[in-house]
N, C-alpha and C. Protein backbone atom coordinates (compact mmCIF):
# COMPACT_ATOMS: atom_id res chain seq x y z
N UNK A 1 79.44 -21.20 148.10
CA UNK A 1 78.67 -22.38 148.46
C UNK A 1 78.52 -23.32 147.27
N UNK A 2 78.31 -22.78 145.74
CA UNK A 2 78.17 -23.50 144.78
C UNK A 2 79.03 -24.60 144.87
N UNK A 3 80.72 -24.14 145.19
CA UNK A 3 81.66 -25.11 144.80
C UNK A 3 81.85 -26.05 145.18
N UNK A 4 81.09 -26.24 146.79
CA UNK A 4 81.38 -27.20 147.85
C UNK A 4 80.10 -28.19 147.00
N UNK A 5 78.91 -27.71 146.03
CA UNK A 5 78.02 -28.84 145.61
C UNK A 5 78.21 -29.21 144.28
N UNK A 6 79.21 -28.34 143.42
CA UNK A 6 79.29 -29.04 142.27
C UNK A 6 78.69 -28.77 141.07
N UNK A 7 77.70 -27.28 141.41
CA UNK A 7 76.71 -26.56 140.39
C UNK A 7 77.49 -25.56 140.52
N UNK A 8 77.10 -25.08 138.82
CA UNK A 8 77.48 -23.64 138.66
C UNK A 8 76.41 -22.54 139.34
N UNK A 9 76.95 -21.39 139.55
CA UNK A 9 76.02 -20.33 139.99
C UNK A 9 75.43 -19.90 139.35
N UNK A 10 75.37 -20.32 137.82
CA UNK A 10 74.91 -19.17 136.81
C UNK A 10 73.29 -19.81 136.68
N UNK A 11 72.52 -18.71 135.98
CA UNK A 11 71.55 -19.11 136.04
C UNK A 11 71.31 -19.74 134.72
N UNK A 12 69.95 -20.92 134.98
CA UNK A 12 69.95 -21.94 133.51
C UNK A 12 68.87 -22.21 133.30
N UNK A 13 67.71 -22.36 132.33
CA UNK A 13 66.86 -22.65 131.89
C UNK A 13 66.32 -24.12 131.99
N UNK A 14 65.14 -23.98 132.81
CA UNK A 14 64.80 -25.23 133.53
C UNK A 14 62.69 -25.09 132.70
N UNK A 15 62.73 -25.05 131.84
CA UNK A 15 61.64 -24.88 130.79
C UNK A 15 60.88 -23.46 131.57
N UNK A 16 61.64 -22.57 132.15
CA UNK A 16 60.99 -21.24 133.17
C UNK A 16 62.23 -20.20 132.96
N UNK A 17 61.83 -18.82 132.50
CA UNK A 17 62.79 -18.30 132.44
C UNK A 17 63.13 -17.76 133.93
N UNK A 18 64.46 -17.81 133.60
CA UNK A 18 65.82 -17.65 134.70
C UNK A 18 65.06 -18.32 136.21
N UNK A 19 65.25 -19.74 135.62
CA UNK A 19 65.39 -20.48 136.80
C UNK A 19 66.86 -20.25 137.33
N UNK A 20 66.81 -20.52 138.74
CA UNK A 20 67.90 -20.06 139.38
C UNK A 20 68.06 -21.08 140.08
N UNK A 21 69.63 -21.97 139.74
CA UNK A 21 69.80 -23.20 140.79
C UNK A 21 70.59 -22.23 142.25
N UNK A 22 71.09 -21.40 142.29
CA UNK A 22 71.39 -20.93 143.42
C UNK A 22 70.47 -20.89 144.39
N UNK A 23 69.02 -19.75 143.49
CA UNK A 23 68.08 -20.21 144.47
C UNK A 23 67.41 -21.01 144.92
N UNK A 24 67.70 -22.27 144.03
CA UNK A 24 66.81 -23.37 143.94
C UNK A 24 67.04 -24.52 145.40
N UNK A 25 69.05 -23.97 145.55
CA UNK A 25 69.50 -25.05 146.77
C UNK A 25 69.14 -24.05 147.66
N UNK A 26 68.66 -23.05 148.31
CA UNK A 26 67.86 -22.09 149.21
C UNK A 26 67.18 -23.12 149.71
N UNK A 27 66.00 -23.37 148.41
CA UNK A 27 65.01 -23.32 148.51
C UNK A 27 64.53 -24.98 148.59
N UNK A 28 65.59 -25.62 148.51
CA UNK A 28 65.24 -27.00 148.56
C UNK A 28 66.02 -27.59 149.48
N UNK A 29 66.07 -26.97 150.95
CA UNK A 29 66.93 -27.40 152.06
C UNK A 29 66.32 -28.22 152.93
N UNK A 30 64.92 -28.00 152.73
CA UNK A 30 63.89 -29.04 153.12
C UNK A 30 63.65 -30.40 152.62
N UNK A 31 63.61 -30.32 151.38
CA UNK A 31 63.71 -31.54 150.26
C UNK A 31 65.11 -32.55 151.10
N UNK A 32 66.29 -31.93 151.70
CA UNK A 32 67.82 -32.28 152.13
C UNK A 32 67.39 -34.04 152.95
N UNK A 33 66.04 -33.55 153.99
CA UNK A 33 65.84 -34.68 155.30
C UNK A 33 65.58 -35.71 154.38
N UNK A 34 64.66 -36.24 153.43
CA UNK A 34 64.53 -37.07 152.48
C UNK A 34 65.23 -37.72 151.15
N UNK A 35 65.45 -36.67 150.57
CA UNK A 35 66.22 -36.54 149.51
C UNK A 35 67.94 -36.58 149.48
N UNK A 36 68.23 -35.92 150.51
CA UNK A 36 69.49 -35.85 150.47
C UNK A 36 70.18 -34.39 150.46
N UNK A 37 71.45 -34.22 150.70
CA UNK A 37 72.05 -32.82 150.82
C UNK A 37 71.78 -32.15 149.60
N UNK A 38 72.66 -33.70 148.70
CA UNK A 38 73.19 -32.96 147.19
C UNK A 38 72.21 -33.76 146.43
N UNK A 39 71.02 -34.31 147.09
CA UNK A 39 69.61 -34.78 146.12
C UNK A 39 70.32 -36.21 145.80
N UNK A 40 71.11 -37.45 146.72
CA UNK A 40 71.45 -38.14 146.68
C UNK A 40 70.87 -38.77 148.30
N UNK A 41 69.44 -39.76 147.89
CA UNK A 41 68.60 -39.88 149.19
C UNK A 41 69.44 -41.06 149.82
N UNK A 42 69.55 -41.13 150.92
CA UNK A 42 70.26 -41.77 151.98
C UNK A 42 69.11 -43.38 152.34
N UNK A 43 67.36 -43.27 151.79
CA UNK A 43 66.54 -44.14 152.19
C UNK A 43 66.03 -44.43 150.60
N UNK A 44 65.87 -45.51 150.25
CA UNK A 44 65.80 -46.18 148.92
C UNK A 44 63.90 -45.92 148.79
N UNK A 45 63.53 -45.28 150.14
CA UNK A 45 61.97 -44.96 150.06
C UNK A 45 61.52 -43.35 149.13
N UNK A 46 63.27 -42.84 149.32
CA UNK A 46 62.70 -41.82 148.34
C UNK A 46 63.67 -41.67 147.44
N UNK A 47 63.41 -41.28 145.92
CA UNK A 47 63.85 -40.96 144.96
C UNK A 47 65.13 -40.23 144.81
N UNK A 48 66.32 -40.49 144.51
CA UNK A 48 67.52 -39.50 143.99
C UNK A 48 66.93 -38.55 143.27
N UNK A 49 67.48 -37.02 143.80
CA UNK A 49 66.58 -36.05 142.74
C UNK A 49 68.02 -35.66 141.91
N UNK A 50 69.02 -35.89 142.00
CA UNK A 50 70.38 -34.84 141.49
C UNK A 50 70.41 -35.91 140.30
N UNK A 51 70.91 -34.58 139.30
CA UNK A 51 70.66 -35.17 138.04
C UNK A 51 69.87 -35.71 137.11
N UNK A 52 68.54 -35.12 137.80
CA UNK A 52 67.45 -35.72 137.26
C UNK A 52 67.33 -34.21 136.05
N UNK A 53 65.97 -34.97 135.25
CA UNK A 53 65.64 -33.87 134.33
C UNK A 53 65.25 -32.73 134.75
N UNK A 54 65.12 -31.57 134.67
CA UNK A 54 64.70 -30.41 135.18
C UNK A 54 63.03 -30.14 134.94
N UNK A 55 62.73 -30.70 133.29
CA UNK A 55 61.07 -30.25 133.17
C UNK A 55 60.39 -31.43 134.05
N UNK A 56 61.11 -33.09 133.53
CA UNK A 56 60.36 -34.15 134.60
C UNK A 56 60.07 -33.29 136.18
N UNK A 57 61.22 -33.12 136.44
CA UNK A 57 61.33 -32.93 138.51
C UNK A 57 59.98 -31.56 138.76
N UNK A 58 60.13 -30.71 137.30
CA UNK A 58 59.58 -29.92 137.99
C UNK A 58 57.63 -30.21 137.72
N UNK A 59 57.47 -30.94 136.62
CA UNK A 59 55.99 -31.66 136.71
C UNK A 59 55.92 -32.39 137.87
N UNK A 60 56.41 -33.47 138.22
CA UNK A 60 56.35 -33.81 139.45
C UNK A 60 56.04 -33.24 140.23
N UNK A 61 56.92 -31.98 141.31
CA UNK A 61 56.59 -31.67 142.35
C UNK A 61 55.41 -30.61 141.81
N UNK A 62 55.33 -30.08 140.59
CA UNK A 62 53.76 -29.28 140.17
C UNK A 62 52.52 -30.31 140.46
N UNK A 63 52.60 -31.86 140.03
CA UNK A 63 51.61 -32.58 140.34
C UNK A 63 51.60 -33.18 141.53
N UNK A 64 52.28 -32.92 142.23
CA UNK A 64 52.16 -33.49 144.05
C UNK A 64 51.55 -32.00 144.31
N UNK A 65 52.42 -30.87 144.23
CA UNK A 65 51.22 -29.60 144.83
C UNK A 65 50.12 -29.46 144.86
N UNK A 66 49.56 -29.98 143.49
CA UNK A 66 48.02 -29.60 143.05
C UNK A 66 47.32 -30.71 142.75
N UNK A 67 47.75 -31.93 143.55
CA UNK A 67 46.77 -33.50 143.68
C UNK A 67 46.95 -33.82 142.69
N UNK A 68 47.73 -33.72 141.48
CA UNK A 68 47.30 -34.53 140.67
C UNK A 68 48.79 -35.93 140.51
N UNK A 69 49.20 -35.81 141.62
CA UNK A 69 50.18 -37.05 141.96
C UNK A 69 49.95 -37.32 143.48
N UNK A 70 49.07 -37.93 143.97
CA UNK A 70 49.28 -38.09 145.37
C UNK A 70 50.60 -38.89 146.24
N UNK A 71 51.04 -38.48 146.99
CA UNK A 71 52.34 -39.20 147.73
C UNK A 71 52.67 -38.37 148.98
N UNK A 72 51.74 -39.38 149.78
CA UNK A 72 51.13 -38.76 151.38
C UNK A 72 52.47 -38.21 152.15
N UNK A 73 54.03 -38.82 151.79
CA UNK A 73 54.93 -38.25 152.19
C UNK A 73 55.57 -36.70 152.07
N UNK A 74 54.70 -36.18 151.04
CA UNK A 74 54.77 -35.38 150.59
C UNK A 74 54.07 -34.52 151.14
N UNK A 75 52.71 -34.60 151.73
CA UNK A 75 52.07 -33.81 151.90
C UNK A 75 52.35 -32.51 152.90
N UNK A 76 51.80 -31.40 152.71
CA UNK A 76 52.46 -30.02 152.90
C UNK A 76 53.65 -29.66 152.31
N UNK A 77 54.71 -30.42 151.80
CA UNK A 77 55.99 -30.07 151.87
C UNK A 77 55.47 -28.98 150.24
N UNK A 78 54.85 -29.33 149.56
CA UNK A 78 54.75 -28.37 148.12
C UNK A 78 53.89 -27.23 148.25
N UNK A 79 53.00 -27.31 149.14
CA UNK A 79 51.52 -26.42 149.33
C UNK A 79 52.11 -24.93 148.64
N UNK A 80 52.85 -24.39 149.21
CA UNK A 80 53.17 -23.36 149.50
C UNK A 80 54.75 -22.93 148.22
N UNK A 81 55.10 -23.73 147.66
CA UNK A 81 55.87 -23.48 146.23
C UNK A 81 55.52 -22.92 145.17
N UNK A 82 56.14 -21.95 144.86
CA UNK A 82 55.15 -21.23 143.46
C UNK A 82 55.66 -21.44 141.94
N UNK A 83 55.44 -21.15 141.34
CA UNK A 83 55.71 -21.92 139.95
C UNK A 83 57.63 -21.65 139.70
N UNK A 84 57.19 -20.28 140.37
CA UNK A 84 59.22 -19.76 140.18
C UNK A 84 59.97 -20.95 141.61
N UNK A 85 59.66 -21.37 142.33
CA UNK A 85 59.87 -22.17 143.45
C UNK A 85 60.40 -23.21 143.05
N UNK A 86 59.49 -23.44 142.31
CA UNK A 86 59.38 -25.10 141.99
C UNK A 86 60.58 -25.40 140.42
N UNK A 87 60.28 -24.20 139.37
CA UNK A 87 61.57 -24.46 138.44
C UNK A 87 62.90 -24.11 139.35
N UNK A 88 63.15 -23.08 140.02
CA UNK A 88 64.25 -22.85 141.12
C UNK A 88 64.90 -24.18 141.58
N UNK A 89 63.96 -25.11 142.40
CA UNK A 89 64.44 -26.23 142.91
C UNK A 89 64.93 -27.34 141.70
N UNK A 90 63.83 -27.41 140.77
CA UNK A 90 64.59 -28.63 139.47
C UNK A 90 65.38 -28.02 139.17
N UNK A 91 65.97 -26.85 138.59
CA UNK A 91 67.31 -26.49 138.10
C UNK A 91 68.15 -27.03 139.18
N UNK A 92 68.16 -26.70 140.49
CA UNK A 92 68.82 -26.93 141.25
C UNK A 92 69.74 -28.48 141.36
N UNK A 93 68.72 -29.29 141.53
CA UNK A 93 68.27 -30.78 141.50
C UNK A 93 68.95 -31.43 140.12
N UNK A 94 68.67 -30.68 139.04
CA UNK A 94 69.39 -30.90 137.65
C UNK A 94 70.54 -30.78 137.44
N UNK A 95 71.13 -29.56 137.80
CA UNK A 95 72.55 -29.11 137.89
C UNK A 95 72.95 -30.80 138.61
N UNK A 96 73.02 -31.02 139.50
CA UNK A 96 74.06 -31.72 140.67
C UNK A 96 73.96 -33.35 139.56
N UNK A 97 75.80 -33.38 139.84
CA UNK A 97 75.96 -34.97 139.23
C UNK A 97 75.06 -36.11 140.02
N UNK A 98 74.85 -36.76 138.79
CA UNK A 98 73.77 -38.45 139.14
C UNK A 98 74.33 -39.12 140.17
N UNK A 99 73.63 -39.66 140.94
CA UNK A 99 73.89 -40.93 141.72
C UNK A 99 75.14 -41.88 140.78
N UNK A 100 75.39 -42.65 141.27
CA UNK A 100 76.29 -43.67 140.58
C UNK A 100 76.06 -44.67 141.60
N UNK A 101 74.90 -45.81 141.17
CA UNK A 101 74.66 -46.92 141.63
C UNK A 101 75.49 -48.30 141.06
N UNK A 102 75.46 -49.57 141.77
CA UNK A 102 75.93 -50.64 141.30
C UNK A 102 74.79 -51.55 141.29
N UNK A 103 74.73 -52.47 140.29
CA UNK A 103 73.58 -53.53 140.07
C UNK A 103 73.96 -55.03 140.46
N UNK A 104 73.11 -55.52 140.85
CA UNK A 104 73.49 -57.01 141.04
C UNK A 104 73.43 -57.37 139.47
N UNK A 105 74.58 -58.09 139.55
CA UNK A 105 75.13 -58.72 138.12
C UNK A 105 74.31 -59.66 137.28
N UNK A 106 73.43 -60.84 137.79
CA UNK A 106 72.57 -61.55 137.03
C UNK A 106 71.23 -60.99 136.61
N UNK A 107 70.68 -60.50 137.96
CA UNK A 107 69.55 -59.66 137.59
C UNK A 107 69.71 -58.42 136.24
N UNK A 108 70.71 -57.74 136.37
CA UNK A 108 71.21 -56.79 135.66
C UNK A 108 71.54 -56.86 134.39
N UNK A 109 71.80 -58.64 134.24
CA UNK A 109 71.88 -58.68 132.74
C UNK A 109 71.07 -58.99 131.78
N UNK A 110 69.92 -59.47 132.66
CA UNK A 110 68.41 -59.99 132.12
C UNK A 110 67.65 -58.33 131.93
N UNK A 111 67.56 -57.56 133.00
CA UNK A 111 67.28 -56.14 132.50
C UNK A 111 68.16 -55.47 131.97
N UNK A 112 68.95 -55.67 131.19
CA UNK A 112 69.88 -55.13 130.07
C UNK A 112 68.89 -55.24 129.06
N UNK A 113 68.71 -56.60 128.13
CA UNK A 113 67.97 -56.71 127.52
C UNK A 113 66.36 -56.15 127.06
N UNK A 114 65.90 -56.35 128.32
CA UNK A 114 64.43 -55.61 128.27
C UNK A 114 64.44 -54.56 128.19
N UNK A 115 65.79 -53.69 128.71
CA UNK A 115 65.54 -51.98 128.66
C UNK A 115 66.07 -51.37 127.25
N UNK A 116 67.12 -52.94 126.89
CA UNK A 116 67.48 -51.87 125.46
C UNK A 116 66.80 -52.37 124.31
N UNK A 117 66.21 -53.69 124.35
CA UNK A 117 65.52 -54.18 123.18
C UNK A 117 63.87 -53.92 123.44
N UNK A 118 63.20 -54.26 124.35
CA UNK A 118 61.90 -54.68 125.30
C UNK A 118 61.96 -56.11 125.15
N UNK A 119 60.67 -56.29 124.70
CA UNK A 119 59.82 -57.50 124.72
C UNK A 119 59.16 -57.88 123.52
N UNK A 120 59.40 -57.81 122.35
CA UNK A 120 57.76 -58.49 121.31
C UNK A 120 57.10 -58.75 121.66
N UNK A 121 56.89 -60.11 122.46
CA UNK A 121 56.21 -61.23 122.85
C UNK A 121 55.29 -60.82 123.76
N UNK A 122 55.81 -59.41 125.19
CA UNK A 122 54.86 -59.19 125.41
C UNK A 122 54.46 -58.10 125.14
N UNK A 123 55.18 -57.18 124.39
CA UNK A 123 54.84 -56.22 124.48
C UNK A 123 54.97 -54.77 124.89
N UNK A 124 56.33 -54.81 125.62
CA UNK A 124 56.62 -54.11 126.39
C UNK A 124 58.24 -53.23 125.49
N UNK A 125 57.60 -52.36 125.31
CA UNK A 125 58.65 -51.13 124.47
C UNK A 125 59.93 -51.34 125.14
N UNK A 126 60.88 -50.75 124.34
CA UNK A 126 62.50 -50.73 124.70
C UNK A 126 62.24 -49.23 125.54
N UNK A 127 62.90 -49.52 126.68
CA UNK A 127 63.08 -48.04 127.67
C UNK A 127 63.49 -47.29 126.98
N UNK A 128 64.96 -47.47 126.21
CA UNK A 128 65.83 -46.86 125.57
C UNK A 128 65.26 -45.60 124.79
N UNK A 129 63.97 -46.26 124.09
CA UNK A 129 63.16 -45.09 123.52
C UNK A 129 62.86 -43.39 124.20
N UNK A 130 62.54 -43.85 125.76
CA UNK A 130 62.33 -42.43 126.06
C UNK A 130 63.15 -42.07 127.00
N UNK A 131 63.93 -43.14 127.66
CA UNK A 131 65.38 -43.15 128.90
C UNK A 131 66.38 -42.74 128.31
N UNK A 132 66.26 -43.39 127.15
CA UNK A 132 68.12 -43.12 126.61
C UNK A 132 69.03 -44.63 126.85
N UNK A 133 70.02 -44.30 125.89
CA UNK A 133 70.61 -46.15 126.14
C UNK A 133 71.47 -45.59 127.47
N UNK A 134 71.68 -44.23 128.13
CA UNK A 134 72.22 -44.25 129.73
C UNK A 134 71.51 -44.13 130.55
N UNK A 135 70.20 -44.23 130.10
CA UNK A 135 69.37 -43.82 131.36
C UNK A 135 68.94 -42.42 131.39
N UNK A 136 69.38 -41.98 130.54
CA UNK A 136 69.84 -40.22 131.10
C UNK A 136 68.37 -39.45 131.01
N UNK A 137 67.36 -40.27 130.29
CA UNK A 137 66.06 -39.11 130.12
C UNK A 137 66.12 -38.22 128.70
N UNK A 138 65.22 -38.06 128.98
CA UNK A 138 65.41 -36.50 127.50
C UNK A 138 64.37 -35.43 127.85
N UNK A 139 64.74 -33.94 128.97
CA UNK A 139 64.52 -33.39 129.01
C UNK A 139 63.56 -32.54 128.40
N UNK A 140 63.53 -32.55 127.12
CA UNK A 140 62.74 -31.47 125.94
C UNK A 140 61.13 -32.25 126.31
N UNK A 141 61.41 -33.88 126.01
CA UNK A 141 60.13 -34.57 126.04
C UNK A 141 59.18 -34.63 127.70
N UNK A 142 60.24 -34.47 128.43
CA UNK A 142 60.23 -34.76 130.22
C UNK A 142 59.86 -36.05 130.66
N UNK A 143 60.56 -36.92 129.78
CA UNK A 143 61.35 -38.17 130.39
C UNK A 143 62.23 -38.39 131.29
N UNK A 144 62.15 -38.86 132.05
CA UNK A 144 63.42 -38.93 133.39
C UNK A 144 64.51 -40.03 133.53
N UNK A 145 65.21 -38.98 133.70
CA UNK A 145 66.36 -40.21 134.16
C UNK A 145 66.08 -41.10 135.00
N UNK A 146 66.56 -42.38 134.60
CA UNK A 146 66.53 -43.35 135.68
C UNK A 146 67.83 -44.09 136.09
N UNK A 147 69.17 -43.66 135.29
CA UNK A 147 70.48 -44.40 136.03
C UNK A 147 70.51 -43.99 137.13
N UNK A 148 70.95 -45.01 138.05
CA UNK A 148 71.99 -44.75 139.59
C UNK A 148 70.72 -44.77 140.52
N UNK A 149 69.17 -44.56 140.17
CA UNK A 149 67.81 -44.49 140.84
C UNK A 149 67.86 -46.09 141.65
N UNK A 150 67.48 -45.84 142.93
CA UNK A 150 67.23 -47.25 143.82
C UNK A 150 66.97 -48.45 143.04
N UNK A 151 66.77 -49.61 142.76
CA UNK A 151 65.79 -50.70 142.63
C UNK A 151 64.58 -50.55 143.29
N UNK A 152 64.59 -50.38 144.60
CA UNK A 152 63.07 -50.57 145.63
C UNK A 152 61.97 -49.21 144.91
N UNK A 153 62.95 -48.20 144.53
CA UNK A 153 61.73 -47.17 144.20
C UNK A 153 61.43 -47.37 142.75
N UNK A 154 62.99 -48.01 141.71
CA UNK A 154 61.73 -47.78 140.26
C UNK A 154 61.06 -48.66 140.53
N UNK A 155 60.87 -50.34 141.09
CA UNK A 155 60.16 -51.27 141.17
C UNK A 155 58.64 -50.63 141.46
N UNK A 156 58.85 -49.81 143.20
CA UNK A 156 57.83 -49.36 143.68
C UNK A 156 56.76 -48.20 142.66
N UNK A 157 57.75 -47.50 141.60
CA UNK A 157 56.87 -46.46 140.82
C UNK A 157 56.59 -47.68 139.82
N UNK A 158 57.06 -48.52 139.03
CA UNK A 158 56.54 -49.18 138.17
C UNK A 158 55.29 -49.81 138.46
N UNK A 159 55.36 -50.40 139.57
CA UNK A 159 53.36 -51.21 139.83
C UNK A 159 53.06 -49.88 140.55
N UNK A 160 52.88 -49.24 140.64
CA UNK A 160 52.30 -48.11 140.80
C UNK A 160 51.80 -47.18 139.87
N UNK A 161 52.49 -47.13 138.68
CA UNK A 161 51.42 -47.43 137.25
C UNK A 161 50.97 -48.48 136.86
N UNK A 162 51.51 -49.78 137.46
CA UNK A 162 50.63 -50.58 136.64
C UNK A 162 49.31 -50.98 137.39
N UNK A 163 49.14 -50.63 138.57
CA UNK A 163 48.25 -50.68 139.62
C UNK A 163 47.54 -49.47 139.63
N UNK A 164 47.56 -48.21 138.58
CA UNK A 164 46.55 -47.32 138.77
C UNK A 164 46.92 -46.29 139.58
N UNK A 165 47.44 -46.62 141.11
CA UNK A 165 48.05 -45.75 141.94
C UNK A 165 48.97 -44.66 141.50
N UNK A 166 49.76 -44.47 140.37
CA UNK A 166 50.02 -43.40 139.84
C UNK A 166 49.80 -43.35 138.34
N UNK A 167 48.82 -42.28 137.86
CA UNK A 167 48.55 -41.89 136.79
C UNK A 167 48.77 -40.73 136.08
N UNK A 168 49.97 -40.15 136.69
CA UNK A 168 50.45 -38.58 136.07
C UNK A 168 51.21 -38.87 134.83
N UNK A 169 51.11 -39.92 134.45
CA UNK A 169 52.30 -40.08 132.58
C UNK A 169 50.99 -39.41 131.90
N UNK A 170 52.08 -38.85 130.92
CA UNK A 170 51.63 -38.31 129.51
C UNK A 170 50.89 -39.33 128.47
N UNK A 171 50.12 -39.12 128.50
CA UNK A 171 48.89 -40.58 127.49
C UNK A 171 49.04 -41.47 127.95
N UNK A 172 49.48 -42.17 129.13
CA UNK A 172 49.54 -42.97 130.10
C UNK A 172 50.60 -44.22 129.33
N UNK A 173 51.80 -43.60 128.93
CA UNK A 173 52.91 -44.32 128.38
C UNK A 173 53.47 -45.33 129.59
N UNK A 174 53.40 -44.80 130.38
CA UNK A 174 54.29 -45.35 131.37
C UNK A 174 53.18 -46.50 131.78
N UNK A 175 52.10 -46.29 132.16
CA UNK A 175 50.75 -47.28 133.07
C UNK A 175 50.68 -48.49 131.93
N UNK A 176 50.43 -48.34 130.53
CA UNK A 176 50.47 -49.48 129.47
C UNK A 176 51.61 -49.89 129.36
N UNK A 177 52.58 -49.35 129.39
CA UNK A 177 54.43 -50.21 129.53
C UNK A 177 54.26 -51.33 130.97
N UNK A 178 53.95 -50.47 131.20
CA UNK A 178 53.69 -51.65 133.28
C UNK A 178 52.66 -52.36 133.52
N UNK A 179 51.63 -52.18 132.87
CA UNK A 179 50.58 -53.10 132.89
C UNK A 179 51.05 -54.70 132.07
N UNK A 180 51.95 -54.56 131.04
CA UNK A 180 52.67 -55.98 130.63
C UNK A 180 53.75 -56.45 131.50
N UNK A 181 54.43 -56.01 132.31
CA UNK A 181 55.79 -56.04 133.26
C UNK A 181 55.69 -57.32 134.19
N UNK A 182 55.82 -58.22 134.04
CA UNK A 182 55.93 -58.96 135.73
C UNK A 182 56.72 -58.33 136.71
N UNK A 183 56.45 -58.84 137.84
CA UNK A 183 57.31 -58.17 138.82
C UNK A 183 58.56 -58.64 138.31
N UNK A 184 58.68 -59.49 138.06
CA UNK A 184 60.57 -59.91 137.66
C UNK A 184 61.14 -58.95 136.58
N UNK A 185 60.20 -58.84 135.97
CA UNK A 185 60.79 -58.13 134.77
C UNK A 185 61.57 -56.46 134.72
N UNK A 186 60.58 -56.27 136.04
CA UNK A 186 60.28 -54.78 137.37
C UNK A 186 61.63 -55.06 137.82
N UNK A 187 62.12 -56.33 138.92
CA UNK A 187 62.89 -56.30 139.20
C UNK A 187 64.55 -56.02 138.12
N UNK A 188 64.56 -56.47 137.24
CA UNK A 188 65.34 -56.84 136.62
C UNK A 188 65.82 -55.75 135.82
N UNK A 189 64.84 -54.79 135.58
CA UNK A 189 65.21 -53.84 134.82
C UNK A 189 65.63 -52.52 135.69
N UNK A 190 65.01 -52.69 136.86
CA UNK A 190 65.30 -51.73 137.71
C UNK A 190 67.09 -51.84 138.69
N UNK A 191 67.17 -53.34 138.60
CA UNK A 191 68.70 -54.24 139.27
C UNK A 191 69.87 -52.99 137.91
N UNK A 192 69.64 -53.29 136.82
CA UNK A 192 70.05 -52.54 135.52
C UNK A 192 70.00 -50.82 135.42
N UNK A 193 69.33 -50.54 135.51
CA UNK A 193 69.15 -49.01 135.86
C UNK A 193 69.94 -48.42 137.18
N UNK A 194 69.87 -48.86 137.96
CA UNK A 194 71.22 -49.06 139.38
C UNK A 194 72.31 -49.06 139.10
N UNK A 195 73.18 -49.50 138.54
CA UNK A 195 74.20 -49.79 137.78
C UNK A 195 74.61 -48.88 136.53
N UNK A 196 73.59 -48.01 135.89
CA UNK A 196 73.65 -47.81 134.88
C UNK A 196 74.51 -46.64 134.53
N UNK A 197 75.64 -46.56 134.14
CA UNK A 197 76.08 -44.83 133.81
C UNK A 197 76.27 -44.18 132.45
């Protein structure tokens, strides 16, 4: 079954010892209706999980289980995941190659800039710092990838820290980055991240 998704069988360290992506695609066949088969979501309302970071994915669905990320779409689907569950599924989710999105070209080149330089003026840090100049995240820290990720959803998670509505970042890096953001700026960097490989 591995071969037909593109993960190895072996087992890999997802910040939990012997997380198991074998068991993890078991166990995340439910995650499939939203997310996608191979964690490549079919509705821009939910998040690409393949290729994402393994410690990010697995704080996440730890802070949707236990309220401390609310996202009513979610609800029940974690109740019942246990800590081995939940690294199981991010290994899983981690293993599988990224999305590979395309960006609209003007928008994309204005969020070029903001993601690899920021802003002085207003204030707003270079992504690059905790994304990576591919997007790719940095695991150790549990930064997440954001290449090949929708536009509609980073837009939608960005005022969603900057609106308070999500407050699960670490010293609230992410809510003070977005609290300077215009929506254009939202748009623009997110048109860029789509595109990004």
């Amino acid at each position: 079954m591995a071969a037909t998704t593109g993960i190895s069988t072996s087992t890999i360290a997802a910040d939990r010892k012997d997380a198991d992506t074998r068991a993890g695609q078991t166990k995340a066949a439910t995650c499939a209706a939203c997310h996608g088969a191979q964690g490549i979501s079919p509705a821009s309302a939910f998040p690409h999980l393949a290729g994402q970071q393994a410690h990010y994915l697995r704080k996440q669905i730890e802070d949707i289980r236990d309220g401390r990320r609310p996202v009513p779409q979610m609800a029940g689907m974690t109740d019942n995941l246990s800590d081995q569950d939940v690294a199981d599924i991010a290994a899983y989710y981690a293993a599988l190659p990224a999305n590979q999105g395309q960006a609209e070209p003007d928008a994309a080149e204005k969020g070029e800039i903001l993601y690899r330089a920021g802003s002085l003026t207003e204030g707003i840090a270079a992504c690059t710092a905790c994304h990576g100049p591919r997007g790719e995240g940095l695991d150790a820290a549990g930064y997440p990838a954001l290449a090949g990720q929708f536009p509609q959803y980073t837009v939608a998670a960005l005022k969603a820290f900057r609106d308070g509505t999500r407050d699960n970042d670490p010293n609230a890096i992410m809510s003070s980055i977005a609290a300077r953001m215009s929506d254009n700026d939202m748009q623009q960097v997110a048109e860029y991240l789509h595109g990004l490989r």
